[in-house]
N, C-alpha and C. Protein backbone atom coordinates (compact mmCIF):
# COMPACT_ATOMS: atom_id res chain seq x y z
N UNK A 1 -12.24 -7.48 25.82
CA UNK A 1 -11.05 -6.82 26.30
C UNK A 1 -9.80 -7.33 25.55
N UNK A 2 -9.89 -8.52 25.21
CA UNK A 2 -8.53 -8.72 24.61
C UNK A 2 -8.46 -8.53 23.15
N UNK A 3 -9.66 -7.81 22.70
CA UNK A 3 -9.41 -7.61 21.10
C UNK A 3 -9.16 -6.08 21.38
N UNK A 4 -9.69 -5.38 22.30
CA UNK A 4 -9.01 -4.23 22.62
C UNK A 4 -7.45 -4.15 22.96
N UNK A 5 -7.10 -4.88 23.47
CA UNK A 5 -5.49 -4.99 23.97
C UNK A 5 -4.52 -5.34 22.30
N UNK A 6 -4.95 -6.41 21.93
CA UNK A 6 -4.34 -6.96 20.35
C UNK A 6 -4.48 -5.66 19.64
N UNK A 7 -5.73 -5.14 19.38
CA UNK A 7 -5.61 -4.00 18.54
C UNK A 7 -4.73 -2.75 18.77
N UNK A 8 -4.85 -2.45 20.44
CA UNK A 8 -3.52 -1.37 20.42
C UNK A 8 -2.33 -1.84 20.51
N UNK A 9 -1.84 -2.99 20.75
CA UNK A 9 -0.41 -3.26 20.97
C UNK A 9 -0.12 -3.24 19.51
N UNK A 10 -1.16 -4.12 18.79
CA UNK A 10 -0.69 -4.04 16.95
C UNK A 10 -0.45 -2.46 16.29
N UNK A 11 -1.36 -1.75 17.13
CA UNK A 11 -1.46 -0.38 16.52
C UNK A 11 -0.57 0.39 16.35
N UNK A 12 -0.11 0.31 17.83
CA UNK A 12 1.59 0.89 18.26
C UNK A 12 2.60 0.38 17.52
N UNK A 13 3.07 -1.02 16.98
CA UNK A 13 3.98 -1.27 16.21
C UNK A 13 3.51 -1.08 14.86
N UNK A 14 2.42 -1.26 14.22
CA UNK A 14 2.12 -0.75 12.86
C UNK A 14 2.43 0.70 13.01
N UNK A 15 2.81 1.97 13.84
CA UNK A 15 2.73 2.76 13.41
C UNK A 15 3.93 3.05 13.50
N UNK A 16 4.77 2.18 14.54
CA UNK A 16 5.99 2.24 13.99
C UNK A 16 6.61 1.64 12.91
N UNK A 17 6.13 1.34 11.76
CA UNK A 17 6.19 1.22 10.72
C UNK A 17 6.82 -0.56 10.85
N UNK A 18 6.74 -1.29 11.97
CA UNK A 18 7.22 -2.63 12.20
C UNK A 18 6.54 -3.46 11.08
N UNK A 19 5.67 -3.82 11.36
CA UNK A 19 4.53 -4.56 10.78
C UNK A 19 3.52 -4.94 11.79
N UNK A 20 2.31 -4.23 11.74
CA UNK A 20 1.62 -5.02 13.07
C UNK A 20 1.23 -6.67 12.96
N UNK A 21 1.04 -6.80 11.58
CA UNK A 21 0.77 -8.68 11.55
C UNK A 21 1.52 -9.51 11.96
N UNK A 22 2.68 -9.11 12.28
CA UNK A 22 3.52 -10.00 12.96
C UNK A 22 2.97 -10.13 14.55
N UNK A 23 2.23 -8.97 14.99
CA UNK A 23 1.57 -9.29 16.59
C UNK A 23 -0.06 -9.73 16.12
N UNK A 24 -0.64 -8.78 15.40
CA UNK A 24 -2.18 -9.36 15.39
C UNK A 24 -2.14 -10.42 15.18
N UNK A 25 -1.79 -11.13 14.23
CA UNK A 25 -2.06 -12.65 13.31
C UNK A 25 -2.10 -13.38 14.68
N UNK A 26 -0.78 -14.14 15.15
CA UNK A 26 -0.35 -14.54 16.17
C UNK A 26 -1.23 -14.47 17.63
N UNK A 27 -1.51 -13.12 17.31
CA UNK A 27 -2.97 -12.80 18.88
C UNK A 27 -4.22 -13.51 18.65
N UNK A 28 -4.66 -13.43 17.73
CA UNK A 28 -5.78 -13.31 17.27
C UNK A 28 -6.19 -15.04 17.02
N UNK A 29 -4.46 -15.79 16.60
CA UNK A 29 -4.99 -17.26 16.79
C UNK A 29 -4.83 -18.06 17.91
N UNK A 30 -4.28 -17.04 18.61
CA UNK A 30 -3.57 -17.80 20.47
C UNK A 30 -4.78 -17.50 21.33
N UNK A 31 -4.77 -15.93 20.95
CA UNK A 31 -6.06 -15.44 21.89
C UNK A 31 -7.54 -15.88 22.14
N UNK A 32 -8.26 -15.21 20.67
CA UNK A 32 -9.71 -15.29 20.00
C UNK A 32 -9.79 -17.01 19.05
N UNK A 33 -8.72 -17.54 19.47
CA UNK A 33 -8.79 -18.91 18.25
C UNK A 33 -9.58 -18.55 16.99
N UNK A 34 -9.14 -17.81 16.61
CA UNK A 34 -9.25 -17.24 14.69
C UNK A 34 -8.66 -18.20 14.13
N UNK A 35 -9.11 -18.87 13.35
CA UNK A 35 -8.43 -19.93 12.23
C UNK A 35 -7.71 -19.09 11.46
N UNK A 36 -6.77 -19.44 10.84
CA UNK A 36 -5.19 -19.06 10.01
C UNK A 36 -5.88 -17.84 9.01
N UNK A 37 -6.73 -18.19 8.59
CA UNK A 37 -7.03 -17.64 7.16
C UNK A 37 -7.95 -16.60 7.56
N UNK A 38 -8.26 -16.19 8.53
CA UNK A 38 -9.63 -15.59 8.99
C UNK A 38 -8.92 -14.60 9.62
N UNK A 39 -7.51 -14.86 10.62
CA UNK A 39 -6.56 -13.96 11.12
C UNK A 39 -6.01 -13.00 10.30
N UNK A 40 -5.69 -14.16 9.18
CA UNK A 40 -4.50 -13.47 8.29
C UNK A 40 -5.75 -11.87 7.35
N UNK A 41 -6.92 -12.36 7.10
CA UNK A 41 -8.08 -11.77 6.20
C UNK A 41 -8.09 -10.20 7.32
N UNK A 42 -8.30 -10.40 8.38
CA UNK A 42 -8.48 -9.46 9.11
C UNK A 42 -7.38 -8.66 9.68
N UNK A 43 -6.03 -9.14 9.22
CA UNK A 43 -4.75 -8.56 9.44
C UNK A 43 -4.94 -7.12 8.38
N UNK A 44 -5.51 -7.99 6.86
CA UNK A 44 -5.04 -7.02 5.90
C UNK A 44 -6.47 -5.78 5.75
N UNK A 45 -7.56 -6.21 6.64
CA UNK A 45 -8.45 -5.36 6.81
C UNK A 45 -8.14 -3.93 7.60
N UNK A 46 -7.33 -4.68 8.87
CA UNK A 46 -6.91 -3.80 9.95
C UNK A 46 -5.96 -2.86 9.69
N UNK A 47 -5.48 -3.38 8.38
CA UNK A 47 -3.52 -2.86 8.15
C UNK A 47 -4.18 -1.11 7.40
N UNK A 48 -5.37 -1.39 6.66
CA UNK A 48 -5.87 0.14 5.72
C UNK A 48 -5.56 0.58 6.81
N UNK A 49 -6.85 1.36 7.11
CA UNK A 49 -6.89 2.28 8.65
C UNK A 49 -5.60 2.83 9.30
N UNK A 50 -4.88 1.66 9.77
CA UNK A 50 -3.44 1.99 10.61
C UNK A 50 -2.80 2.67 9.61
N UNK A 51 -2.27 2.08 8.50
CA UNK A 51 -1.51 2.36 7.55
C UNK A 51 -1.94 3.98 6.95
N UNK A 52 -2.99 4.28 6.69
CA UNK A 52 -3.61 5.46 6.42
C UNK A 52 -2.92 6.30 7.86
N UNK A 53 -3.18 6.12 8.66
CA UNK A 53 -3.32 6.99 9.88
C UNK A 53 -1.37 7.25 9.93
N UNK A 54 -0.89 6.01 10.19
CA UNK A 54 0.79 6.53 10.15
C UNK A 54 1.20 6.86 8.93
N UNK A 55 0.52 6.67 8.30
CA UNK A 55 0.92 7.71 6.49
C UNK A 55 0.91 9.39 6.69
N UNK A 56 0.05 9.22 6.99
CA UNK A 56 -0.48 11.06 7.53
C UNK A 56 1.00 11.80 8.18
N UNK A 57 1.03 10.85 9.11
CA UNK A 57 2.10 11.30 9.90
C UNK A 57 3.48 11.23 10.12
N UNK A 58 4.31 10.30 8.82
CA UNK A 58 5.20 10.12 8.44
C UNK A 58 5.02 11.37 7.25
N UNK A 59 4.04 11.43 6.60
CA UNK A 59 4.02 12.23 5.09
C UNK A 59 4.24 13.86 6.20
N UNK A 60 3.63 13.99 6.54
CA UNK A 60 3.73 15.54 7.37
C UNK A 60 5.10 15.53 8.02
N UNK A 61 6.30 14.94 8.35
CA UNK A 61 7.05 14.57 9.01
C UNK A 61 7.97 14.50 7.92
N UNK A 62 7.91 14.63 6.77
CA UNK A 62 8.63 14.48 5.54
C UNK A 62 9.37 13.11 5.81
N UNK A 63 8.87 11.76 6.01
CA UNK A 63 9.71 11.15 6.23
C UNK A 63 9.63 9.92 5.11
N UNK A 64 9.18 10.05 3.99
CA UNK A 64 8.89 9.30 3.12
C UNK A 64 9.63 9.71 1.75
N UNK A 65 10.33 8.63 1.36
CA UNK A 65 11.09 8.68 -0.28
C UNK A 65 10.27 8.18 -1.21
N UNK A 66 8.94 9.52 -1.78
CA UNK A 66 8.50 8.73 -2.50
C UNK A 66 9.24 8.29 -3.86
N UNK A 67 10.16 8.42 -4.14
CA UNK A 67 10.99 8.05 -5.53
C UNK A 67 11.52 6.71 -5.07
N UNK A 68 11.55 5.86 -3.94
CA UNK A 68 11.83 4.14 -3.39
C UNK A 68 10.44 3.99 -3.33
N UNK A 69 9.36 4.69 -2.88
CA UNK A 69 8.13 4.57 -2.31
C UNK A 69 7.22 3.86 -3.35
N UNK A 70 6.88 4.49 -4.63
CA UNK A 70 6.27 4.03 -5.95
C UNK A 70 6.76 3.31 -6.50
N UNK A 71 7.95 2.77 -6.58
CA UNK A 71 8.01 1.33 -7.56
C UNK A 71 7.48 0.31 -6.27
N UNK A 72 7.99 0.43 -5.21
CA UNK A 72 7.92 -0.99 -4.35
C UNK A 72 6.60 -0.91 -4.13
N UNK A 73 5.43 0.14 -4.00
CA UNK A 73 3.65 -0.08 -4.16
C UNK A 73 3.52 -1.02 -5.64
N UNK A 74 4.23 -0.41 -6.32
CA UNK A 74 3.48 -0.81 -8.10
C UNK A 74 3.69 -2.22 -7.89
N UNK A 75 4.73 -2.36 -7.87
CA UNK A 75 5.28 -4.10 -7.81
C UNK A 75 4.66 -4.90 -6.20
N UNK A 76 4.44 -4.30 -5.11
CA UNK A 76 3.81 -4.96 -4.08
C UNK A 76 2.19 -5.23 -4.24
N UNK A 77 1.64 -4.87 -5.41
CA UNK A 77 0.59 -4.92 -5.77
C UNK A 77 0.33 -6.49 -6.39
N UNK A 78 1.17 -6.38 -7.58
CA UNK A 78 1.12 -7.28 -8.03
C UNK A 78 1.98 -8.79 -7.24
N UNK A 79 2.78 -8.54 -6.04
CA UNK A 79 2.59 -9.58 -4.89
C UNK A 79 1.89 -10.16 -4.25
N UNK A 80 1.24 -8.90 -3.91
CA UNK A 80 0.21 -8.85 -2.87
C UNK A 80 -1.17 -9.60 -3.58
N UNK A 81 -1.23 -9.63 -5.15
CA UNK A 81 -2.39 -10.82 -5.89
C UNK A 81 -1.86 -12.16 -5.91
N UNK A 82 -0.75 -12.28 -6.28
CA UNK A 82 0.42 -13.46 -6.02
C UNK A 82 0.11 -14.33 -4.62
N UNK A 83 0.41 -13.30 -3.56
CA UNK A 83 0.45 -14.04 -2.42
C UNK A 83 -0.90 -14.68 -2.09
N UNK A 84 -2.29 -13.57 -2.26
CA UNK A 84 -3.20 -13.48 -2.25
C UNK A 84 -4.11 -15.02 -3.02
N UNK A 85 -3.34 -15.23 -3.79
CA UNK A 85 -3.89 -17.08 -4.68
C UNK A 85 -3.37 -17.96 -4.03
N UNK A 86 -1.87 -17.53 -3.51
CA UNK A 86 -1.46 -18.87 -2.73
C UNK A 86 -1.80 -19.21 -1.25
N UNK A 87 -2.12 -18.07 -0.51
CA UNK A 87 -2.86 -18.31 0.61
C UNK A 87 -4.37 -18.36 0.41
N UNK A 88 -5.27 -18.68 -0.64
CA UNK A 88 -6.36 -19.10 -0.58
C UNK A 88 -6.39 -20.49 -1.28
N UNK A 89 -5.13 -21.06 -1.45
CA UNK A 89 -4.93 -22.51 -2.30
C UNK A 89 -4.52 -23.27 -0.95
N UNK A 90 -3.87 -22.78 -0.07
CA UNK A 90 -3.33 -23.22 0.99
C UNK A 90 -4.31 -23.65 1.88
N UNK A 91 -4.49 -24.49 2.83
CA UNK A 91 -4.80 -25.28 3.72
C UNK A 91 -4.48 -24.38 5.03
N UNK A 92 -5.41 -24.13 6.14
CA UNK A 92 -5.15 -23.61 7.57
C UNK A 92 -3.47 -23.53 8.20
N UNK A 93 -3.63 -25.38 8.39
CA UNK A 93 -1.72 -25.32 8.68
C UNK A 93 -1.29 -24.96 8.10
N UNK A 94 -0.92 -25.28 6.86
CA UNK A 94 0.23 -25.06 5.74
C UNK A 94 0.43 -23.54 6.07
N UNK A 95 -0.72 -22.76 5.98
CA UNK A 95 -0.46 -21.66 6.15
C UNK A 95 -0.06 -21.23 7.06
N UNK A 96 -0.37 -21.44 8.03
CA UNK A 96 0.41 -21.11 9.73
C UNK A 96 1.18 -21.59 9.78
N UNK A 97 2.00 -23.06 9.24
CA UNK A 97 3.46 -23.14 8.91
C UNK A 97 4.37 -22.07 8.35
N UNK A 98 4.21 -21.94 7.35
CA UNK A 98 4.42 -21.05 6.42
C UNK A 98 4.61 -19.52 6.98
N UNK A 99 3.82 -18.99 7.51
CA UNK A 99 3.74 -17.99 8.00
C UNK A 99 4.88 -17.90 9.70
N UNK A 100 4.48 -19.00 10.32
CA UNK A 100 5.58 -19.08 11.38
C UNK A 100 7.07 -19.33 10.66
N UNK A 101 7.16 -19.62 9.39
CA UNK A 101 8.77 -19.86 9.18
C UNK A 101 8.88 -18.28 8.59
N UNK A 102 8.24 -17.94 7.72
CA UNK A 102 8.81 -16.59 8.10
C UNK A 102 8.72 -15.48 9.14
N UNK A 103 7.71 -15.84 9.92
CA UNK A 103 8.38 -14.72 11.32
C UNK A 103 10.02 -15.30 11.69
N UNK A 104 10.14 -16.79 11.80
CA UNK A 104 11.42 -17.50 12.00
C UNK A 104 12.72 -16.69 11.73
N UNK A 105 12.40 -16.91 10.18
CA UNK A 105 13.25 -16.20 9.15
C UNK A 105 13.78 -14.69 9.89
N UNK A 106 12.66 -13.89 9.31
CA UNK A 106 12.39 -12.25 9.90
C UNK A 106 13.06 -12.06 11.21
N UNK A 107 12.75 -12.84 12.33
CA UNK A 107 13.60 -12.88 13.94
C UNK A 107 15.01 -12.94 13.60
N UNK A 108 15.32 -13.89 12.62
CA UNK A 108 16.80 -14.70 13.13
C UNK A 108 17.32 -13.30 12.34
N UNK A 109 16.98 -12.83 11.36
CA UNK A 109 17.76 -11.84 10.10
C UNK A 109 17.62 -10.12 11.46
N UNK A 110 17.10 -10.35 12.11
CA UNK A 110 16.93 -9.19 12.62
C UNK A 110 18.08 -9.55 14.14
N UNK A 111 17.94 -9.97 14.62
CA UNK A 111 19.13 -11.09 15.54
C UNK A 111 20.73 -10.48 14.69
N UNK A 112 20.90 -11.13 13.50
CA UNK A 112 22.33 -11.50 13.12
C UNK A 112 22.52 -9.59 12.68
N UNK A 113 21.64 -9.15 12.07
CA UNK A 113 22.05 -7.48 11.90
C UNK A 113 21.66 -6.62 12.91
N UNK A 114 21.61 -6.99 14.00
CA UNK A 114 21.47 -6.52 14.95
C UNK A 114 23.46 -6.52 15.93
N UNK A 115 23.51 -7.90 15.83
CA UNK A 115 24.92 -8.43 15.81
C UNK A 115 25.85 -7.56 15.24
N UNK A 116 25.77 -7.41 13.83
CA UNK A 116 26.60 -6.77 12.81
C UNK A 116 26.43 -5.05 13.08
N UNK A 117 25.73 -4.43 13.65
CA UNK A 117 25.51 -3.30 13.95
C UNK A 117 26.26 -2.52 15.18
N UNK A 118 26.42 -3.94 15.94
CA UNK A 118 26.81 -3.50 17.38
C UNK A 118 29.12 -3.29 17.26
N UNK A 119 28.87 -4.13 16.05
CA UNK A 119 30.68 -4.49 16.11
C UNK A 119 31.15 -2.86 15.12
């Protein structure tokens, strides 16, 4: 039951285009005690599927620039191998450090323009 619950609550914000790894990861090592690297592996398994499915429906919805859309894939590719060496060089904590300072980060930046929005 609770990988049923993690998967739709993640589902619902991945399709709001949030990021669901910011809820799965986090569930999945509080909840199911998934070690760091095993969370994070099955974040980016889970993300196809979702990502496919709210693609559909943003693309039918015309709500996509693909002319911003294709450079930031081309170049998130070659991140996404980047990141991909350094979280398999990384150690469990380090990585769940790491990963909690940027949700940190991500909260506080969403906080202060949230601030700046309201004035």
């Amino acid at each position: 039951m609770k990988l049923f619950f993690i998967g739709l609550i993640s589902g619902i914000v991945s399709g709001m285009g949030i990021g669901g790894g910011a809820i799965l990861i986090p569930a999945l090592i509080m909840f199911v005690k998934a070690p760091q690297h095993i969370a994070q592996s099955v974040n980016l398994l889970y993300f196809i599927p979702t990502a496919v499915a709210a693609l559909f429906v943003h693309i039918k919805n015309k709500r996509i620039d693909f002319k911003i859309a294709v450079p930031i894939i081309i170049f998130g590719l070659f991140g996404a191998y980047i990141g991909s060496q350094l979280a398999i060089n990384l150690s469990g904590p380090t990585l769940r450090k790491w990963f909690g300072v940027f949700l940190l980060v991500i909260g506080i930046n969403e906080m202060i323009r949230k601030d700046k929005a309201k004035k």
